[in-house]
Protein backbone atom coordinates (compact mmCIF):
# COMPACT_ATOMS: atom_id res chain seq x y z
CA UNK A 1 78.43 129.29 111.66
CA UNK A 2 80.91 132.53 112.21
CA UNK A 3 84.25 131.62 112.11
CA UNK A 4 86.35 133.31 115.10
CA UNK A 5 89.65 135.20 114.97
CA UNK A 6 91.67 132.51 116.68
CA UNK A 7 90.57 129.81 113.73
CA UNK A 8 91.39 132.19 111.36
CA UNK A 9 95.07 132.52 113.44
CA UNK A 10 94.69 129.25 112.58
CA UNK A 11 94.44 128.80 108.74
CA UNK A 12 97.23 128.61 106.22
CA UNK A 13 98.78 131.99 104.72
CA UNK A 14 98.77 131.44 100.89
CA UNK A 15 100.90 133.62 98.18
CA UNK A 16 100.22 132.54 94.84
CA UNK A 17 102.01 133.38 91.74
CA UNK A 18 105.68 132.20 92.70
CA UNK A 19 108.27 130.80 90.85
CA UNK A 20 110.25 127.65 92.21
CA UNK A 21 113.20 129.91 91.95
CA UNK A 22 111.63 133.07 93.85
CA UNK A 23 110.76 129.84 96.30
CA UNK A 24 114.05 128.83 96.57
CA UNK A 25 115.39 132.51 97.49
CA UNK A 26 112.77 133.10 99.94
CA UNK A 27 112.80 130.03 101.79
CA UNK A 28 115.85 131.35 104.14
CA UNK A 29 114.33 133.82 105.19
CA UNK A 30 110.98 132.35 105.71
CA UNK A 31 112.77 129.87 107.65
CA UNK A 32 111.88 130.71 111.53
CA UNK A 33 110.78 128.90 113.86
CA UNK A 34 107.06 128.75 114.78
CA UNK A 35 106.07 128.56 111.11
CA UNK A 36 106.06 125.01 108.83
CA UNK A 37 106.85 125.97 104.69
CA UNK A 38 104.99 124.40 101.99
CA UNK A 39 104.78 124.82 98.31
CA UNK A 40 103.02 123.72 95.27
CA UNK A 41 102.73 124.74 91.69
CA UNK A 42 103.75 128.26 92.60
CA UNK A 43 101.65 128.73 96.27
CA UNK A 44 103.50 129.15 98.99
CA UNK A 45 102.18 128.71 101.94
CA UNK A 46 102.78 129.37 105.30
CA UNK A 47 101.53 127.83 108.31
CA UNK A 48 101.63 128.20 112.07
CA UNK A 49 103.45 125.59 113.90
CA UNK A 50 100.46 122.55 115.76
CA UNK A 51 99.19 123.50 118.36
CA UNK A 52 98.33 121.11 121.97
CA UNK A 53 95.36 119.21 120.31
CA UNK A 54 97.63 118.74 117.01
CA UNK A 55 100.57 117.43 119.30
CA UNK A 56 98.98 115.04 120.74
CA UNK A 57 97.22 113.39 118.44
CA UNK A 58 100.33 113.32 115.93
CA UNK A 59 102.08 111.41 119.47
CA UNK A 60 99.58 109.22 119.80
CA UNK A 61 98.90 107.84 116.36
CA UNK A 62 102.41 107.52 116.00
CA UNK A 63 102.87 105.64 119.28
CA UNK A 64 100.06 103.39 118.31
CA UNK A 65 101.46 102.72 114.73
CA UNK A 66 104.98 102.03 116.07
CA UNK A 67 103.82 99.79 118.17
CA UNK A 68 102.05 97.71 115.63
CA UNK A 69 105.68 97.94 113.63
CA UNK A 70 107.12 96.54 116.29
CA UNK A 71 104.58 93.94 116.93
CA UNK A 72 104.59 92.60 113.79
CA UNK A 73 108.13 93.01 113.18
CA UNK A 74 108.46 95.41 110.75
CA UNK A 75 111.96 97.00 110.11
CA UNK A 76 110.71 101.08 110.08
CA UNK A 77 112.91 104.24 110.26
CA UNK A 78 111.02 106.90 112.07
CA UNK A 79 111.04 110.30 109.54
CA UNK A 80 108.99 112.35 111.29
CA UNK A 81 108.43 115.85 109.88
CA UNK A 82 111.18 115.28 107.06
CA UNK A 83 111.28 118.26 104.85
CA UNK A 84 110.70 116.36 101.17
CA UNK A 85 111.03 118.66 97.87
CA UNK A 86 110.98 117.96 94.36
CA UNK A 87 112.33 121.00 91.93
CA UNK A 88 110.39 119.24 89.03
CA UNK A 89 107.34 118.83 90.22
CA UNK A 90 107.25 122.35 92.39
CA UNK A 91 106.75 121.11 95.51
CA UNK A 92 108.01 121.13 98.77
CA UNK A 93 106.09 119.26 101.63
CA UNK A 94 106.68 117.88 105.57
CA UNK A 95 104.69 115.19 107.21
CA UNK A 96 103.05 115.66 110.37
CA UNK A 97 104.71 111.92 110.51
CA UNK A 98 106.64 109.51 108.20
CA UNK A 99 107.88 106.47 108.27
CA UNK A 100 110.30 104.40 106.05
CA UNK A 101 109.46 101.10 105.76
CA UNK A 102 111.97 98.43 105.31
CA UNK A 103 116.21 99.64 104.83
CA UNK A 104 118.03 102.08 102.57
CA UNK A 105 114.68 103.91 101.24
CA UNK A 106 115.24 107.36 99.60
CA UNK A 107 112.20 108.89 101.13
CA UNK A 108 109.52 107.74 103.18
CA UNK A 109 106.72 105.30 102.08
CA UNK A 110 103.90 106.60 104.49
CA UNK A 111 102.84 109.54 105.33
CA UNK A 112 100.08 111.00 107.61
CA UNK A 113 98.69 114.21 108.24
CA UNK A 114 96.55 115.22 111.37
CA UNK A 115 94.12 117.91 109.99
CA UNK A 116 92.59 120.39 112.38
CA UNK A 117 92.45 123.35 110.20
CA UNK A 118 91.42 123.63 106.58
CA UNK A 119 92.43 125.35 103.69
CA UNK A 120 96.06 125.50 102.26
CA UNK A 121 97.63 123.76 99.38
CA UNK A 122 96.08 119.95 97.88
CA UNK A 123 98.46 117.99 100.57
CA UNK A 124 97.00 114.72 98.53
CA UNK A 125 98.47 116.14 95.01
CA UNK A 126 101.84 117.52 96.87
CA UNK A 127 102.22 114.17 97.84
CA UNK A 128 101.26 112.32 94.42
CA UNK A 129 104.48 114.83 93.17
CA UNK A 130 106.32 113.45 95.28
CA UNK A 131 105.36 109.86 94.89
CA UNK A 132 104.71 108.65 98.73
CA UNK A 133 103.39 105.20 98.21
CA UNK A 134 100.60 105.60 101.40
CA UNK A 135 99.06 108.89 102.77
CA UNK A 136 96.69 108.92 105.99
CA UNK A 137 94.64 111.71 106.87
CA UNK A 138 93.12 111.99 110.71
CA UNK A 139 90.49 114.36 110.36
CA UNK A 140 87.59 115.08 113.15
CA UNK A 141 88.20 111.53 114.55
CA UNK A 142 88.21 109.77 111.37
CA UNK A 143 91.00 108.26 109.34
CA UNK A 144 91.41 107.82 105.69
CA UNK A 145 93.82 106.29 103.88
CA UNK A 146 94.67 106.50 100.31
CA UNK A 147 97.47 104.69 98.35
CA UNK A 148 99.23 105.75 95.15
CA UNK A 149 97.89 104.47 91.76
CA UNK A 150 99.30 104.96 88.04
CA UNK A 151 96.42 107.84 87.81
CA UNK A 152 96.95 109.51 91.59
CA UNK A 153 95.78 108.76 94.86
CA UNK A 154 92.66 106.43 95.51
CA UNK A 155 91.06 105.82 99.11
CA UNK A 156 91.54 102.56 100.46
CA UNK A 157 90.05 100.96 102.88
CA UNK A 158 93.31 99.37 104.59
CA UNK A 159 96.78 99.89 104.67
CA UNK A 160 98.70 98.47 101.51
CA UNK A 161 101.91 98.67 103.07
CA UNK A 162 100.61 97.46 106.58
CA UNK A 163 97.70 94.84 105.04
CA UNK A 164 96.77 93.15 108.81
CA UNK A 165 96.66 96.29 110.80
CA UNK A 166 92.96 96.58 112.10
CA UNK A 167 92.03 100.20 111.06
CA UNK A 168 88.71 100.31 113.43
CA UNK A 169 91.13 98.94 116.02
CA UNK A 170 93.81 101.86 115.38
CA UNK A 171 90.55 104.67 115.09
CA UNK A 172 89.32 103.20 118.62
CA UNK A 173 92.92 103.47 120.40
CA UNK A 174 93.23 106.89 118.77
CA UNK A 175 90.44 108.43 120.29
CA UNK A 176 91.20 107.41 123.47
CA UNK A 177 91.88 109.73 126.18
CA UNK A 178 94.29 108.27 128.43
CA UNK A 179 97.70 107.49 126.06
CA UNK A 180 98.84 104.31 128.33
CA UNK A 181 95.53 103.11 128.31
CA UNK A 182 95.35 103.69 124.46
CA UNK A 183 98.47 101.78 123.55
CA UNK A 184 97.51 98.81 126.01
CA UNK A 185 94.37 97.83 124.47
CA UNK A 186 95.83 97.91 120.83
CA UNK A 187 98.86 96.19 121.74
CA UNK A 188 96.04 93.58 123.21
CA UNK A 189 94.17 94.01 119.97
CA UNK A 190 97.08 93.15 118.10
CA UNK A 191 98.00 90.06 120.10
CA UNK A 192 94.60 88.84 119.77
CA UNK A 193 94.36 89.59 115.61
């Protein structure tokens, strides 16, 4: 299948072969708006700010899984795209969304990434650097989670740090079309569960 010019608009600019310091200096400059920063073991890369599709789903998922916070009563802080960096491992990385879970945390303890394009640095081992406890992936209407082991990542098939929430439940709602009708029917879901 031919890829066309506006998915390859699309894809991740990578420049390999950078120091963390040579990082560090060009970072300021990089630093305009339209474009998200990430780097890992000397890549940088450089990607074009979401588009619609991107938006949306990123708003819905996290409408859905702040709703099941709430629900359940879960005390959450709301990180969204916090910029998280690590000078020791090399790494600097932003959520599509975050969350901290619970009060005074340092960084947050989920992460999720909506995934229309491909290519670009290992998000999974950026985030294993940086030791978030739970990273979900949406990708072409599927989610996958994976929690943090002693040896990396491994796929799980529910939440760790949200045990009861009904994934098929939260993949159903997702899909969905029509946002208020989305939300409804898990916050029924959820009062049901």
């Amino acid at each position: 299948m031919a890829t066309t010019v506006k998915e390859r608009l699309d894809e991740p600019l990578l420049f390999p072969g950078l120091t963390w310091e040579q990082f560090k200096i060009l970072e300021p400059m990089l630093d305009v708006p339209g474009v998200r920063l990430s780097f890992l073991d000397g890549v940088l890369e450089i990607q074009k700010m979401p588009g619609r599709k991107h938006e949306t789903t990123k708003g819905g998922i996290g409408a859905l899984v702040e709703a099941y916070m709430m629900a359940v009563e879960i005390d959450f802080t709301p990180t969204e795209s916090l910029t998280l960096e690590s000078e020791v491992g090399k790494v600097r990385r932003e959520a599509d969304k975050s969350y901290e879970l619970g009060t005074d945390r340092k960084q947050p303890d989920l992460a999720i990434e909506i995934v229309i394009t491909s290519g670009g640095i290992d998000k999974l081992e950026a985030y294993q650097r940086l030791r978030i406890p739970e990273v979900w992936f949406w990708e072409k209407g599927k989610l996958s989670l994976y929690a943090l082991q002693q040896q990396g990542y491994e796929q799980i098939r529910c939440s760790e740090l949200l045990p009861a929430l009904d994934i098929a439940l939260l993949t159903r709602c997702i899909k969905m079309s029509n946002h208020v009708q989305a939300i409804r029917e898990f916050q029924n879901g959820i009062a049901q569960g």
